[in-house]
PDB file of N, CA and C in Angstrom:
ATOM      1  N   UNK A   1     106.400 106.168 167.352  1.00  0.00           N
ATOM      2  CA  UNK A   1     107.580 106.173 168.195  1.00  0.00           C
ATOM      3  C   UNK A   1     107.540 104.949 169.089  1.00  0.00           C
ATOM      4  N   UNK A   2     108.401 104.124 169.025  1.00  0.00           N
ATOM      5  CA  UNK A   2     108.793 103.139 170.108  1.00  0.00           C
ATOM      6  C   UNK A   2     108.716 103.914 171.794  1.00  0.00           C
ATOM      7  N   UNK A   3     108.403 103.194 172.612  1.00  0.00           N
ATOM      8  CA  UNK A   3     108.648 103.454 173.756  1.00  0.00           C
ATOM      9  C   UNK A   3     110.039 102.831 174.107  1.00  0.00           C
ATOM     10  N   UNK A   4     110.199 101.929 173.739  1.00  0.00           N
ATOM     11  CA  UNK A   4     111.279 101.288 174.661  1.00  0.00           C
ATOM     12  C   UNK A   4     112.701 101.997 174.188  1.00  0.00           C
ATOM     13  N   UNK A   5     112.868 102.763 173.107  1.00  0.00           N
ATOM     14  CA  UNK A   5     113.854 103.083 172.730  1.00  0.00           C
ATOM     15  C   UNK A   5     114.316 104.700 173.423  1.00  0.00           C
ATOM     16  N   UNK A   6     115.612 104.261 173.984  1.00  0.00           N
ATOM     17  CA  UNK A   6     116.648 105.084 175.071  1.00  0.00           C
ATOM     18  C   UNK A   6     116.738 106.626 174.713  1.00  0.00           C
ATOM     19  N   UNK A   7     117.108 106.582 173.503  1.00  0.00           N
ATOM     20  CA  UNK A   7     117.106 108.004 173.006  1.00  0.00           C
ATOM     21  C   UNK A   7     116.820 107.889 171.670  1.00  0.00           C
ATOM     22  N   UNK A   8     115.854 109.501 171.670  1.00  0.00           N
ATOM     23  CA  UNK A   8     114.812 109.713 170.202  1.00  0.00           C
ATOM     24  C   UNK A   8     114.602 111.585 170.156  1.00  0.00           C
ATOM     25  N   UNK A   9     114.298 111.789 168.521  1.00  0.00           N
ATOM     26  CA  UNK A   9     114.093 113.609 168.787  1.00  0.00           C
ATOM     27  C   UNK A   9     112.327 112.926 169.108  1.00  0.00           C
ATOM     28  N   UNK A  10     111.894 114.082 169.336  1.00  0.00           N
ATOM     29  CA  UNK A  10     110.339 114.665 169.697  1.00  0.00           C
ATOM     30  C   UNK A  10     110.127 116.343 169.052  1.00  0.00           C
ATOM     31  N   UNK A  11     109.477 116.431 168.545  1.00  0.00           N
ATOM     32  CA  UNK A  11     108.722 117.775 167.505  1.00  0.00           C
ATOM     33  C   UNK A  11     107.666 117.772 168.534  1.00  0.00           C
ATOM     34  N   UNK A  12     107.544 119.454 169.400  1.00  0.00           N
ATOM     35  CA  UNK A  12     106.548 119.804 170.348  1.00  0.00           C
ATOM     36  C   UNK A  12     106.154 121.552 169.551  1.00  0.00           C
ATOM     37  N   UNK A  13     105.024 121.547 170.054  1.00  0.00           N
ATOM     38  CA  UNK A  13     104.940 122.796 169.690  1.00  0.00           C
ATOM     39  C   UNK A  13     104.896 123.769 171.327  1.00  0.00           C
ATOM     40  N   UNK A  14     105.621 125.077 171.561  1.00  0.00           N
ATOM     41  CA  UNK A  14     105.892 125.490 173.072  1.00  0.00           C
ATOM     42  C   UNK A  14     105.216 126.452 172.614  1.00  0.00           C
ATOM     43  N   UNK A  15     105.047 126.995 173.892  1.00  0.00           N
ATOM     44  CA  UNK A  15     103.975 127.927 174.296  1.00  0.00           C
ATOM     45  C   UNK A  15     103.627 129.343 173.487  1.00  0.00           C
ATOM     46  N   UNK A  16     104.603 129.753 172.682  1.00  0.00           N
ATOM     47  CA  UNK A  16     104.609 130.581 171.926  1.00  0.00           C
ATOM     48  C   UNK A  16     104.069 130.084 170.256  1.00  0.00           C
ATOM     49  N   UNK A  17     103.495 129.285 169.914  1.00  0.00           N
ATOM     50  CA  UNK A  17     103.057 128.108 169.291  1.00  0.00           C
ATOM     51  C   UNK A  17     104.159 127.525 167.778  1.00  0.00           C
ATOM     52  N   UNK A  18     105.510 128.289 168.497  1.00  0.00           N
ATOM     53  CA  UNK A  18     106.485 127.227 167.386  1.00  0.00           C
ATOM     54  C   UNK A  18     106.876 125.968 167.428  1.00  0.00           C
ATOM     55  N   UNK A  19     107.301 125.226 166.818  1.00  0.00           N
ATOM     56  CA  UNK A  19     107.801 123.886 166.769  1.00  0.00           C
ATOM     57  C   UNK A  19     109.379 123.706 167.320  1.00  0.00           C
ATOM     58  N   UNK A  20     109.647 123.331 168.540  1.00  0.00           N
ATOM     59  CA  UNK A  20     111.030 122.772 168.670  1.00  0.00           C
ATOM     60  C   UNK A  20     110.834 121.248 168.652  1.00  0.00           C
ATOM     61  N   UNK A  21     112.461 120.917 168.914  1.00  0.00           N
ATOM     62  CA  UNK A  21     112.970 119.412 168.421  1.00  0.00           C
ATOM     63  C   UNK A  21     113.292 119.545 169.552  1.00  0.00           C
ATOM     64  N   UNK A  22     113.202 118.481 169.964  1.00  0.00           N
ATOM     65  CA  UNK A  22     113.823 117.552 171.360  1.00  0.00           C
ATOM     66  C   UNK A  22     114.657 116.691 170.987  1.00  0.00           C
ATOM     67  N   UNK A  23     115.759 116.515 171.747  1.00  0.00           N
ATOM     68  CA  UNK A  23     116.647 115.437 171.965  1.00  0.00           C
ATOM     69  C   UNK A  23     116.394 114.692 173.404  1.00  0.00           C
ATOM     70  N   UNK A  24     115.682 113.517 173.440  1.00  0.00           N
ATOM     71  CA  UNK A  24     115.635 113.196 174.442  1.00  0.00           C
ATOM     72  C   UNK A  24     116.079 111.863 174.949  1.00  0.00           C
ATOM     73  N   UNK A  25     116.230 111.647 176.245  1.00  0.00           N
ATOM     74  CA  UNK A  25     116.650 110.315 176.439  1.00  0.00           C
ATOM     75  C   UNK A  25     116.967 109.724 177.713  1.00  0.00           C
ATOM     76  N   UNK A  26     116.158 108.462 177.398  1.00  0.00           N
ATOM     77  CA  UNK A  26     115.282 107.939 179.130  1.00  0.00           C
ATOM     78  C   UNK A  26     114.073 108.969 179.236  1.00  0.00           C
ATOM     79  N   UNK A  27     113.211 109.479 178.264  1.00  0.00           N
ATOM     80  CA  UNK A  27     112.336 110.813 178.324  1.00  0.00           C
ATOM     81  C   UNK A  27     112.608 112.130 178.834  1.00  0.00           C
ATOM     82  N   UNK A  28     113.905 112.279 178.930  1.00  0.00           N
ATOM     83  CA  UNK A  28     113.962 113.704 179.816  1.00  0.00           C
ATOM     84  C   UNK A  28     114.575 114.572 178.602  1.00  0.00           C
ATOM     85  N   UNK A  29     114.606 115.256 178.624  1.00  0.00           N
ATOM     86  CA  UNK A  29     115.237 116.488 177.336  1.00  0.00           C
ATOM     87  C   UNK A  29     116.460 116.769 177.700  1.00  0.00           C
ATOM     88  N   UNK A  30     117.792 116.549 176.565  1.00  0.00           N
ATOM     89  CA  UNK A  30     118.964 116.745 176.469  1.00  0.00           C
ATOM     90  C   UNK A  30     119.447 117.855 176.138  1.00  0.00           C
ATOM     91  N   UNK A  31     118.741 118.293 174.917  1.00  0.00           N
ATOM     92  CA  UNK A  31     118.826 119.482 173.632  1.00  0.00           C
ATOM     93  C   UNK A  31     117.787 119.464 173.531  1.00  0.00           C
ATOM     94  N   UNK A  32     117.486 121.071 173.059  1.00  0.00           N
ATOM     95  CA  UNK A  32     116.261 121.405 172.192  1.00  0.00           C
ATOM     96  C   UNK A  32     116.938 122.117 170.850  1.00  0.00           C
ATOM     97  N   UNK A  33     116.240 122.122 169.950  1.00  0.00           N
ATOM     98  CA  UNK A  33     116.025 123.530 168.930  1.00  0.00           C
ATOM     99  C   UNK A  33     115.914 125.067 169.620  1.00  0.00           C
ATOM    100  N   UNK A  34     116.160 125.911 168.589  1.00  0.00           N
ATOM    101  CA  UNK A  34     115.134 126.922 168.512  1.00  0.00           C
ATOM    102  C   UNK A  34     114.065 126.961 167.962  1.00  0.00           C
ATOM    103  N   UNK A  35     113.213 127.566 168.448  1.00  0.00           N
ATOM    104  CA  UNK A  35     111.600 127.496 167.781  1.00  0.00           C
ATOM    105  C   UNK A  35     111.417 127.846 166.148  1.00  0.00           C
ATOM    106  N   UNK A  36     110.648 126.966 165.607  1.00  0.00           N
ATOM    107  CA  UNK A  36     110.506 126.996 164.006  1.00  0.00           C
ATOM    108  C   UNK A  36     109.047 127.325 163.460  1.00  0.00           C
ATOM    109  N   UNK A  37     108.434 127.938 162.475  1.00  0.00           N
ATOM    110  CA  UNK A  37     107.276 128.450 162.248  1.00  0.00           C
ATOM    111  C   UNK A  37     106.525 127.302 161.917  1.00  0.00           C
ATOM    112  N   UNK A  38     107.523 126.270 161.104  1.00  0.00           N
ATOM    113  CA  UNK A  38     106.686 124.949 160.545  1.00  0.00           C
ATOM    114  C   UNK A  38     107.323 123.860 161.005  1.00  0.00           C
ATOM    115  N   UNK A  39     106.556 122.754 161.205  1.00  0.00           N
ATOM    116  CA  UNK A  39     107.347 121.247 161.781  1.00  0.00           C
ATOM    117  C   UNK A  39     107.875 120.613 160.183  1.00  0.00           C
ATOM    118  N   UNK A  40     108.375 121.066 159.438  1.00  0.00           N
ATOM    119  CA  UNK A  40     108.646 120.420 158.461  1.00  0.00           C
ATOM    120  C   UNK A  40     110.299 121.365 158.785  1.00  0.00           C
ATOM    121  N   UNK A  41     110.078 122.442 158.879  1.00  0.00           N
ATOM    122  CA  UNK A  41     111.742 123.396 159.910  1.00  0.00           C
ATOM    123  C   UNK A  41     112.361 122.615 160.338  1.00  0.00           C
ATOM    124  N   UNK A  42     111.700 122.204 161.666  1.00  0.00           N
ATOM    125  CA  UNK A  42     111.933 121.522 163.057  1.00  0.00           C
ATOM    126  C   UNK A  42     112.461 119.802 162.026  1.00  0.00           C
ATOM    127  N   UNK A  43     111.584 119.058 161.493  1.00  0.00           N
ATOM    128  CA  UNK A  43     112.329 118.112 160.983  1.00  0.00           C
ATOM    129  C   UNK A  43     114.080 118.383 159.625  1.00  0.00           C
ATOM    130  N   UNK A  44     113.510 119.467 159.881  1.00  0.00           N
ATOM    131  CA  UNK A  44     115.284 119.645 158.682  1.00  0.00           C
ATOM    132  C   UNK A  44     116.117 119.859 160.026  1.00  0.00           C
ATOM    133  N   UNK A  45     115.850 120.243 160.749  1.00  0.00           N
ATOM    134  CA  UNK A  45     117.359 120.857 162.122  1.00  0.00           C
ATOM    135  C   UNK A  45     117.657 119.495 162.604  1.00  0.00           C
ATOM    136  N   UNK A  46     116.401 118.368 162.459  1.00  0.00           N
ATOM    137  CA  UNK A  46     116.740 117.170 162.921  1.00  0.00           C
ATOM    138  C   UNK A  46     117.954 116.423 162.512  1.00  0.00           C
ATOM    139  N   UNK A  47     116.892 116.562 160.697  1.00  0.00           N
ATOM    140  CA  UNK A  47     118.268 115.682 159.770  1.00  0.00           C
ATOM    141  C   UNK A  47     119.456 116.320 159.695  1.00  0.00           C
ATOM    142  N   UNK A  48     119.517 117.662 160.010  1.00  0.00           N
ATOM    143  CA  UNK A  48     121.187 118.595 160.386  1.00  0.00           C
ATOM    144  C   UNK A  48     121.871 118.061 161.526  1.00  0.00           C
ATOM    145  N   UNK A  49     121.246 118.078 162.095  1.00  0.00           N
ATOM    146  CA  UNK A  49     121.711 117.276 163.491  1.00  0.00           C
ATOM    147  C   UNK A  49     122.357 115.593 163.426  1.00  0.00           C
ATOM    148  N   UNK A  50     121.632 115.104 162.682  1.00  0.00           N
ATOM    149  CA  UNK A  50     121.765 113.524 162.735  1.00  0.00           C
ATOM    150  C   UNK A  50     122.798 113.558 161.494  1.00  0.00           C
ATOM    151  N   UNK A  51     122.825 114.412 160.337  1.00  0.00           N
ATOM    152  CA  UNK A  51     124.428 114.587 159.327  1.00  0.00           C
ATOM    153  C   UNK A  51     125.239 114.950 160.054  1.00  0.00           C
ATOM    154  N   UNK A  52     125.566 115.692 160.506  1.00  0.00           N
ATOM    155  CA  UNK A  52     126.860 116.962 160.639  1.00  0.00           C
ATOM    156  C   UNK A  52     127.159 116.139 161.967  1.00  0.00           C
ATOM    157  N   UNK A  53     126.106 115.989 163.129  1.00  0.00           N
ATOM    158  CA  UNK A  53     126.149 115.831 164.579  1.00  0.00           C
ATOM    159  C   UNK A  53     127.654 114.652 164.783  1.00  0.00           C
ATOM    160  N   UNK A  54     127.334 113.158 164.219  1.00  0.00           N
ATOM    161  CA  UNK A  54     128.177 112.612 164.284  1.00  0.00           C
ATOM    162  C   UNK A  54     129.810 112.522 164.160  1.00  0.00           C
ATOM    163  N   UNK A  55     129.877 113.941 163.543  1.00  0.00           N
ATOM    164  CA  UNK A  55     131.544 114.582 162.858  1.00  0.00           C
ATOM    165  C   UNK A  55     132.054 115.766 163.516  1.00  0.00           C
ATOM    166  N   UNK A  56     130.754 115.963 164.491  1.00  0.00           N
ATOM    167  CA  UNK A  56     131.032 117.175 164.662  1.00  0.00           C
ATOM    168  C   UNK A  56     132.497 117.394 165.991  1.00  0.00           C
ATOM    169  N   UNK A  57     133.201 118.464 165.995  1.00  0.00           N
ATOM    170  CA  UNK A  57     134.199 118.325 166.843  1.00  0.00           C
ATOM    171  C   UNK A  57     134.074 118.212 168.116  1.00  0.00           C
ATOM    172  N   UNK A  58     134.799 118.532 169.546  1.00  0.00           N
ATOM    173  CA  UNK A  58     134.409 118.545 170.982  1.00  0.00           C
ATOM    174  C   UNK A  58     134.872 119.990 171.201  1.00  0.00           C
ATOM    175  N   UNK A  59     134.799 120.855 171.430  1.00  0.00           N
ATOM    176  CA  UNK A  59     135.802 122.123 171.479  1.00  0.00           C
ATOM    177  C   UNK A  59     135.293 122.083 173.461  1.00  0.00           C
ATOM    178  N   UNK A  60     136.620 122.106 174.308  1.00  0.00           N
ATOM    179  CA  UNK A  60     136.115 122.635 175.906  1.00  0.00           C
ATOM    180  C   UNK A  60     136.454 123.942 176.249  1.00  0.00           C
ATOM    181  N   UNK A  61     136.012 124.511 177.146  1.00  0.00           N
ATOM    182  CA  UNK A  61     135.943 126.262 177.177  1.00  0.00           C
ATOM    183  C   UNK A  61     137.184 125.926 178.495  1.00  0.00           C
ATOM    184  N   UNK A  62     137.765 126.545 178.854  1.00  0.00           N
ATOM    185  CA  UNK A  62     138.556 127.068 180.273  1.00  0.00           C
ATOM    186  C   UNK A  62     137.841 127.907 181.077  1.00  0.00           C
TER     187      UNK A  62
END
């Protein structure tokens, strides 16, 4: 992983010992996942994220 780069995911394993995805940027966490049994999970929600994410719509609540 680059440091210098603004925003990046991160694969952590949390305290319950699953794998979430981070969305982070400037290092602080934007988005997470839900927790996954395997980091190979956690990297498919990524590449879901990085397909679909860019198309995806804006819907705002009232």
């Amino acid at each position: 992983m680059e440091e210098d780069l603004a925003h990046y995911f991160e694969i952590k394993k949390n305290k319950a010992g699953e794998f979430v995805a981070y969305f982070k940027y400037n290092n602080e966490s934007i988005f997470w996942t839900e927790g996954y049994s395997s980091k190979a999970s956690a990297r498919n929600a990524i590449e879901s994220i990085q397909k679909n994410g860019p198309n995806a719509e804006l819907r705002e609540s009232e």
